[in-house]
N, C-alpha and C. Protein backbone atom coordinates (compact mmCIF):
# COMPACT_ATOMS: atom_id res chain seq x y z
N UNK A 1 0.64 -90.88 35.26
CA UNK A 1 1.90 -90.16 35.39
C UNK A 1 2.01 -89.54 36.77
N UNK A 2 2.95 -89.52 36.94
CA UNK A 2 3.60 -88.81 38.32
C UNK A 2 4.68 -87.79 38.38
N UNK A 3 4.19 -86.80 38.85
CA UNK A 3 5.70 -86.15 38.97
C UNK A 3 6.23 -85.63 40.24
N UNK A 4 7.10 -85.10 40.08
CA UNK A 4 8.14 -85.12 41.30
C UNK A 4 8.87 -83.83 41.18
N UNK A 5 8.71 -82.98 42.52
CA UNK A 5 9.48 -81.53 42.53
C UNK A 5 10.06 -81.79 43.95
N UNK A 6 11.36 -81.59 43.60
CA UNK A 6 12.14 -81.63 44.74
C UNK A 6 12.92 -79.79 45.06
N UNK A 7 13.32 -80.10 46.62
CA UNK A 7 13.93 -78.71 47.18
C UNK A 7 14.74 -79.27 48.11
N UNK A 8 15.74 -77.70 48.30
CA UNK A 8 16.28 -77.93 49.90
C UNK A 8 17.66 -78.38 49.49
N UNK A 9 18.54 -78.67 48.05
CA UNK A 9 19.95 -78.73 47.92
C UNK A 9 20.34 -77.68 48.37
N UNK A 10 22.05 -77.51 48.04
CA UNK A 10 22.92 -76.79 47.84
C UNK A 10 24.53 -76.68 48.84
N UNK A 11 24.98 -75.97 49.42
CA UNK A 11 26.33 -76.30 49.79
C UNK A 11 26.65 -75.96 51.18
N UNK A 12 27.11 -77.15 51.93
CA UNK A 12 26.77 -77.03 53.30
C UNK A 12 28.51 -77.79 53.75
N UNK A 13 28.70 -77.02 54.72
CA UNK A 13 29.97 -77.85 55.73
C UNK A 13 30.05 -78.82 56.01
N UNK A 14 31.49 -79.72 55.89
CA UNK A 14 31.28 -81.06 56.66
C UNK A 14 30.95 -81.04 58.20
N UNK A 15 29.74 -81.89 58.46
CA UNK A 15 29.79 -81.65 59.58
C UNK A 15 28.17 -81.04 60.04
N UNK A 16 27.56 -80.35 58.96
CA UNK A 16 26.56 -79.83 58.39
C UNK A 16 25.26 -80.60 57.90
N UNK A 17 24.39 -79.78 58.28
CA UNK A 17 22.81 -80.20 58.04
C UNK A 17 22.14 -79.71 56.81
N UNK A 18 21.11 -80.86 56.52
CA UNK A 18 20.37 -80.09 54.88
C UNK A 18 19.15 -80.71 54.83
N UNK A 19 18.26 -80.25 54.92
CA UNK A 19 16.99 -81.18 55.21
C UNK A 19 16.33 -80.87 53.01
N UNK A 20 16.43 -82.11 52.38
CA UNK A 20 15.72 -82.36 51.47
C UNK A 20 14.04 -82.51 51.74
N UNK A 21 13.14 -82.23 50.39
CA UNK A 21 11.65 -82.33 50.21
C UNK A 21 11.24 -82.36 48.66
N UNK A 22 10.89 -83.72 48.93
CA UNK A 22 9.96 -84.16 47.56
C UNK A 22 8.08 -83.65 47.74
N UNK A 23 7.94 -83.20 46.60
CA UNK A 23 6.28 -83.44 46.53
C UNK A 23 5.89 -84.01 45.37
N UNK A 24 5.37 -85.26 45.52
CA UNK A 24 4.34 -85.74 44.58
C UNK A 24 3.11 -85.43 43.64
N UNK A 25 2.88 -85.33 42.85
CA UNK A 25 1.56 -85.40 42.02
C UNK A 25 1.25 -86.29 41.01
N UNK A 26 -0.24 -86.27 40.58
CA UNK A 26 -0.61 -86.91 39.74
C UNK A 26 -1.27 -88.03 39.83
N UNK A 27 -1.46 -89.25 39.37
CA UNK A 27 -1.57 -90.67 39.95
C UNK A 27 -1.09 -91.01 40.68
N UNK A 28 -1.70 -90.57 41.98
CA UNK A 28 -0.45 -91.38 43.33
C UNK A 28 -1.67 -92.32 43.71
N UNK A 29 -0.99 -93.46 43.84
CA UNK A 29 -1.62 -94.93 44.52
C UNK A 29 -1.64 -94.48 46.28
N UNK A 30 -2.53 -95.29 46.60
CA UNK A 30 -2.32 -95.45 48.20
C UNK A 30 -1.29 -96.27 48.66
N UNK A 31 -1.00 -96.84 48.37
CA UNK A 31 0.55 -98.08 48.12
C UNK A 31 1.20 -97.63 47.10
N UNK A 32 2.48 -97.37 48.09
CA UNK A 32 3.99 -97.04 47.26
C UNK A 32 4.72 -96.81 47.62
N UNK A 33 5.78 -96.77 47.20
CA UNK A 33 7.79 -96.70 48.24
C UNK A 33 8.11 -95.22 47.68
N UNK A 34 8.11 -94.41 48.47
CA UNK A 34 9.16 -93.06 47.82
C UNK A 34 10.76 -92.90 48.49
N UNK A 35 11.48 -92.08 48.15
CA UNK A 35 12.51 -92.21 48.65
C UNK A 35 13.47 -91.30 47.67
N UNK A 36 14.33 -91.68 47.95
CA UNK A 36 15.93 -90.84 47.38
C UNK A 36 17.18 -91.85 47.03
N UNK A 37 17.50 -91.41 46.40
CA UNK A 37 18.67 -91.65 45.54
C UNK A 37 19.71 -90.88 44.87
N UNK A 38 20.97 -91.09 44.69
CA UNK A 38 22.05 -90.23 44.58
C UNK A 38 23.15 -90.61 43.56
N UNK A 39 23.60 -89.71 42.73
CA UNK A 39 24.42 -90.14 42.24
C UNK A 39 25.63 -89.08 41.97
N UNK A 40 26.96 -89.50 42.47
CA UNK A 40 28.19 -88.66 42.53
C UNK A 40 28.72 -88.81 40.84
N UNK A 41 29.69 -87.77 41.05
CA UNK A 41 30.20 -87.09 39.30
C UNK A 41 31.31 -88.90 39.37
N UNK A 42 30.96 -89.79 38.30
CA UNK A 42 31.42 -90.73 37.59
C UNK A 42 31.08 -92.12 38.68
N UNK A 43 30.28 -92.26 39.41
CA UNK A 43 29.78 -93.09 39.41
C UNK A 43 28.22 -93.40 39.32
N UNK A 44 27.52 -94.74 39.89
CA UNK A 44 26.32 -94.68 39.14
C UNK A 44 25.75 -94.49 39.99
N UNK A 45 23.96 -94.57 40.23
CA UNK A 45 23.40 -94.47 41.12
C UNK A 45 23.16 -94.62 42.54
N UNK A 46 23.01 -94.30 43.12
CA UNK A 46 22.94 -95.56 44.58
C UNK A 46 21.42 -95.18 45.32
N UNK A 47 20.57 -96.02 46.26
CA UNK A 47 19.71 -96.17 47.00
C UNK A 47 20.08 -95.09 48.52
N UNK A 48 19.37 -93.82 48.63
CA UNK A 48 20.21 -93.44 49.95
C UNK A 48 19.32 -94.04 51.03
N UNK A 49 17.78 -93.89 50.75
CA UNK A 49 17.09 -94.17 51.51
C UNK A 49 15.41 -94.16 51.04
N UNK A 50 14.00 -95.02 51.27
CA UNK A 50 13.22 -95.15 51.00
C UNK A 50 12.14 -95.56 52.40
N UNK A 51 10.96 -95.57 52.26
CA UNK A 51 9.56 -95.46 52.88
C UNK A 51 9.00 -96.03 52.57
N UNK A 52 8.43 -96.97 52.91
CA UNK A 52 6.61 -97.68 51.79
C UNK A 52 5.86 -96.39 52.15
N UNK A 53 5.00 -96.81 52.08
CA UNK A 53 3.20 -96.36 52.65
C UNK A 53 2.89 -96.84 53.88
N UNK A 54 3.42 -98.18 54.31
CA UNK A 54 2.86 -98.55 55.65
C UNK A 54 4.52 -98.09 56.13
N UNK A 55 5.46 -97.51 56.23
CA UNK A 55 6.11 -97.39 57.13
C UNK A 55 7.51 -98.11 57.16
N UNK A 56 7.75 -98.62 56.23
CA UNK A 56 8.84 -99.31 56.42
C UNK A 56 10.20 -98.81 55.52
N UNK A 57 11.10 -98.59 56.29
CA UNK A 57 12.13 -97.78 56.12
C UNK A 57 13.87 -98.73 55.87
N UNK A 58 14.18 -98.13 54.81
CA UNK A 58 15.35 -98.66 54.01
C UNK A 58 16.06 -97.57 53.83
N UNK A 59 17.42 -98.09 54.40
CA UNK A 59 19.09 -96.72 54.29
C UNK A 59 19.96 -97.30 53.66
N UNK A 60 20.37 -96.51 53.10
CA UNK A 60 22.09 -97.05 52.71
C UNK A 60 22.99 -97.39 53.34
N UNK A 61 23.69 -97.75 54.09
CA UNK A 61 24.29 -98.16 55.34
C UNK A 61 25.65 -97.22 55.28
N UNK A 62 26.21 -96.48 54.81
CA UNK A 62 26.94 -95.05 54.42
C UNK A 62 26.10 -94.02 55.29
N UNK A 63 24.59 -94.07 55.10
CA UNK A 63 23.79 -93.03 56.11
C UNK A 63 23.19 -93.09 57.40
N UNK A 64 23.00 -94.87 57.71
CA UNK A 64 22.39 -94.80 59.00
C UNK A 64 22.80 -94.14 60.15
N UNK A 65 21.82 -94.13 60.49
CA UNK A 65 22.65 -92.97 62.17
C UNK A 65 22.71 -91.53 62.16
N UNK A 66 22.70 -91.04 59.84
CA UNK A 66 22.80 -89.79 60.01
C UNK A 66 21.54 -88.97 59.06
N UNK A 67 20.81 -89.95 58.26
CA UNK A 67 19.91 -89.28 57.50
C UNK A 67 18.29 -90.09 58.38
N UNK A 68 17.35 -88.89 57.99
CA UNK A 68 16.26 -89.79 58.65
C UNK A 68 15.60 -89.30 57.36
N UNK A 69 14.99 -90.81 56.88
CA UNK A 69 13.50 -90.16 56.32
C UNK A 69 12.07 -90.17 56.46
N UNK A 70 11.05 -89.49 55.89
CA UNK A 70 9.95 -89.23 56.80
C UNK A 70 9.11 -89.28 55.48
N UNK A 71 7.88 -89.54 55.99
CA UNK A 71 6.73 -89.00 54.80
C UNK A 71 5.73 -88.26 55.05
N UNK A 72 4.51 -87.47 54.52
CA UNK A 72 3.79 -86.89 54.78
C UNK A 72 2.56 -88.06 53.88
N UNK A 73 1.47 -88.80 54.26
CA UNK A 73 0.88 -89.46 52.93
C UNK A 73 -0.27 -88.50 52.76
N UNK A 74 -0.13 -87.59 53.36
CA UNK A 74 -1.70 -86.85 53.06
C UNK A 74 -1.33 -85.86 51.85
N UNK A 75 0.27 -85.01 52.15
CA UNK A 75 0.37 -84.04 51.27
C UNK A 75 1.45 -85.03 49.95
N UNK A 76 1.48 -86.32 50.31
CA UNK A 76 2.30 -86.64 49.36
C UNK A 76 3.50 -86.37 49.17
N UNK A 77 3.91 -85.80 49.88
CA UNK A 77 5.74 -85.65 50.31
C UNK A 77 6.43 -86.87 51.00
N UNK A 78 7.68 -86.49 50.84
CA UNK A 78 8.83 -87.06 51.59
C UNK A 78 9.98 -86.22 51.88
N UNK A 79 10.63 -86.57 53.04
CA UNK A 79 11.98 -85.62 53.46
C UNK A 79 12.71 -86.30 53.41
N UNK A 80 14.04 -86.32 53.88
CA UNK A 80 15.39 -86.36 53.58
C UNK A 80 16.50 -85.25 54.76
N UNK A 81 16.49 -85.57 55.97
CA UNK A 81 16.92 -85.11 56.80
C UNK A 81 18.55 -85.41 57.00
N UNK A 82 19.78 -85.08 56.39
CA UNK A 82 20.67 -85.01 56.21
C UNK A 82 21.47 -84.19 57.69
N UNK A 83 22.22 -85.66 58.37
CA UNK A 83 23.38 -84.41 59.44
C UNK A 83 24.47 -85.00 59.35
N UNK A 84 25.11 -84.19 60.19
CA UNK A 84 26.82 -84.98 60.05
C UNK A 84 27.26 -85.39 58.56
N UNK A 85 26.97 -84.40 57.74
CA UNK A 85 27.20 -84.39 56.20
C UNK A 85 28.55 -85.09 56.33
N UNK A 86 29.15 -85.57 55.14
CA UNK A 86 30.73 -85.92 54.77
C UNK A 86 30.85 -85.31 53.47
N UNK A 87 31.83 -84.75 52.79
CA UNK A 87 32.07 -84.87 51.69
C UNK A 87 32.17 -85.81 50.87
N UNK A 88 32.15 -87.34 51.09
CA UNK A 88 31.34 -87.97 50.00
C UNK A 88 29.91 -88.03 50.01
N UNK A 89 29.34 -87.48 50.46
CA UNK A 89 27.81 -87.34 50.40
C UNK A 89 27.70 -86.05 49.69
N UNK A 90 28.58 -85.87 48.70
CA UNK A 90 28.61 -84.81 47.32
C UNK A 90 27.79 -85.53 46.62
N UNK A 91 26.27 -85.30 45.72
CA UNK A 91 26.30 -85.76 44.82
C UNK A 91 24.32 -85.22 44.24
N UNK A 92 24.05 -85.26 43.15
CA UNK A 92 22.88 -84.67 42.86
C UNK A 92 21.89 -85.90 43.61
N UNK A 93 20.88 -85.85 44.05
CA UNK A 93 19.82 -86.54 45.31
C UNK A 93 18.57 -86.29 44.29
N UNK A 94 17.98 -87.46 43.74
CA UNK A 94 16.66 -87.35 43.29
C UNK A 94 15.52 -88.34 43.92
N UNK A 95 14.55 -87.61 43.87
CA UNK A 95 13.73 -88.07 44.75
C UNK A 95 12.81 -89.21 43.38
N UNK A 96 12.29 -90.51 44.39
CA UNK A 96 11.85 -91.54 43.55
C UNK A 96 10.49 -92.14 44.28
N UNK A 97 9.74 -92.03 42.92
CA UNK A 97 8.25 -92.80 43.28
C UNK A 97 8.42 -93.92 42.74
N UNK A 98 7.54 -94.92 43.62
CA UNK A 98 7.78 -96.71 42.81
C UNK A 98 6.37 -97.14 43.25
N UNK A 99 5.65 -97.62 42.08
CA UNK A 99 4.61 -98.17 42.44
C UNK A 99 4.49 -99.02 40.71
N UNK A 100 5.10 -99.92 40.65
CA UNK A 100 4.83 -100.72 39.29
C UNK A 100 5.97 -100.37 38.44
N UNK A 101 6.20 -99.13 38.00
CA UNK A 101 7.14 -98.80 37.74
C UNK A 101 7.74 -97.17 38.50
N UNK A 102 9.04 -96.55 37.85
CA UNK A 102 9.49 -95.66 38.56
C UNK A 102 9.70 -94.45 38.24
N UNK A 103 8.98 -93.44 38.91
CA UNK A 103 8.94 -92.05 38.66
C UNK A 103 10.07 -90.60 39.22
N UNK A 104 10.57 -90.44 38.55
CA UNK A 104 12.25 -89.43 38.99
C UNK A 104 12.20 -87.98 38.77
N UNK A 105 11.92 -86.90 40.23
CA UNK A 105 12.39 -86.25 40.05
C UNK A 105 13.89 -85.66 39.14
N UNK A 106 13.99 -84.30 38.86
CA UNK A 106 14.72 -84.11 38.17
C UNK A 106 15.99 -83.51 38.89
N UNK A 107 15.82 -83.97 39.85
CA UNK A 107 17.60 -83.86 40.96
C UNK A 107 18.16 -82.23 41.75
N UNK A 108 18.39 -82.50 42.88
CA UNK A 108 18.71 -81.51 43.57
C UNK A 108 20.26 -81.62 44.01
N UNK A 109 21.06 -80.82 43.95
CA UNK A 109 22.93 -81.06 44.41
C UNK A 109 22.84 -81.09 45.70
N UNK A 110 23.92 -81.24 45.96
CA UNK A 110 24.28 -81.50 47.53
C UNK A 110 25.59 -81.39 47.70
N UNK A 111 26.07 -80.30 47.93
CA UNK A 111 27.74 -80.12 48.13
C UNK A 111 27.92 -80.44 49.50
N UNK A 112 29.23 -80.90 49.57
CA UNK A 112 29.25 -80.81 50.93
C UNK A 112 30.77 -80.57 50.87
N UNK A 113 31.30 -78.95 51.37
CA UNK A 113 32.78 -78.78 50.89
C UNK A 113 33.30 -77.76 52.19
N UNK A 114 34.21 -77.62 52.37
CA UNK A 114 34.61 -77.00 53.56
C UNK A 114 35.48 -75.43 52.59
């Protein structure tokens, strides 16, 4: 089992910065993809952005240019560096472990309202 505590939502200006943080526990493999994911009020999920273990980095193409993500593999974290917010980048952000199968934080908001 794995779990997942995420920080760092809440309600920020368009235009505005929000730096997200996952921490991991439990059975963490040395190989694995963490990352984030989002989902706005009536639609479904989406991919915002992910990491392997060796480094290799996947965005949503809605974020490139404006979210960076990062990992820590020693403390088992990941960030989520959010700028140039939009108001469709409203939506609860849960952080995701994948190694065989997939482990889900329990979601942080993300307003983004003027």
């Amino acid at each position: 089992q794995v779990q997942l505590v995420e920080s760092g939502g809440g309600l920020v200006q368009p235009g505005g910065s929000l730096r997200l943080s996952c921490a991991a526990s439990g059975s963490i493999f040395s190989i694995n993809t963490m990352g984030w994911h989002r989902q706005a009020p009536g639609k479904q999920r989406e991919l915002v952005a992910t990491i392997t273990s060796g480094g290799n980095i996947n965005y949503h193409d809605s974020v490139k240019g404006r979210f960076i993500i990062s990992r820590d593999g020693a403390k088992n974290t990941v960030t989520l560096q959010m700028n140039s917010l939009k108001p469709e980048d409203t939506a609860v952000y849960y952080c995701n472990y994948h190694f065989v199968v997939d482990y889900w934080g329990k979601g942080t908001l993300v307003t983004v309202s003027s």
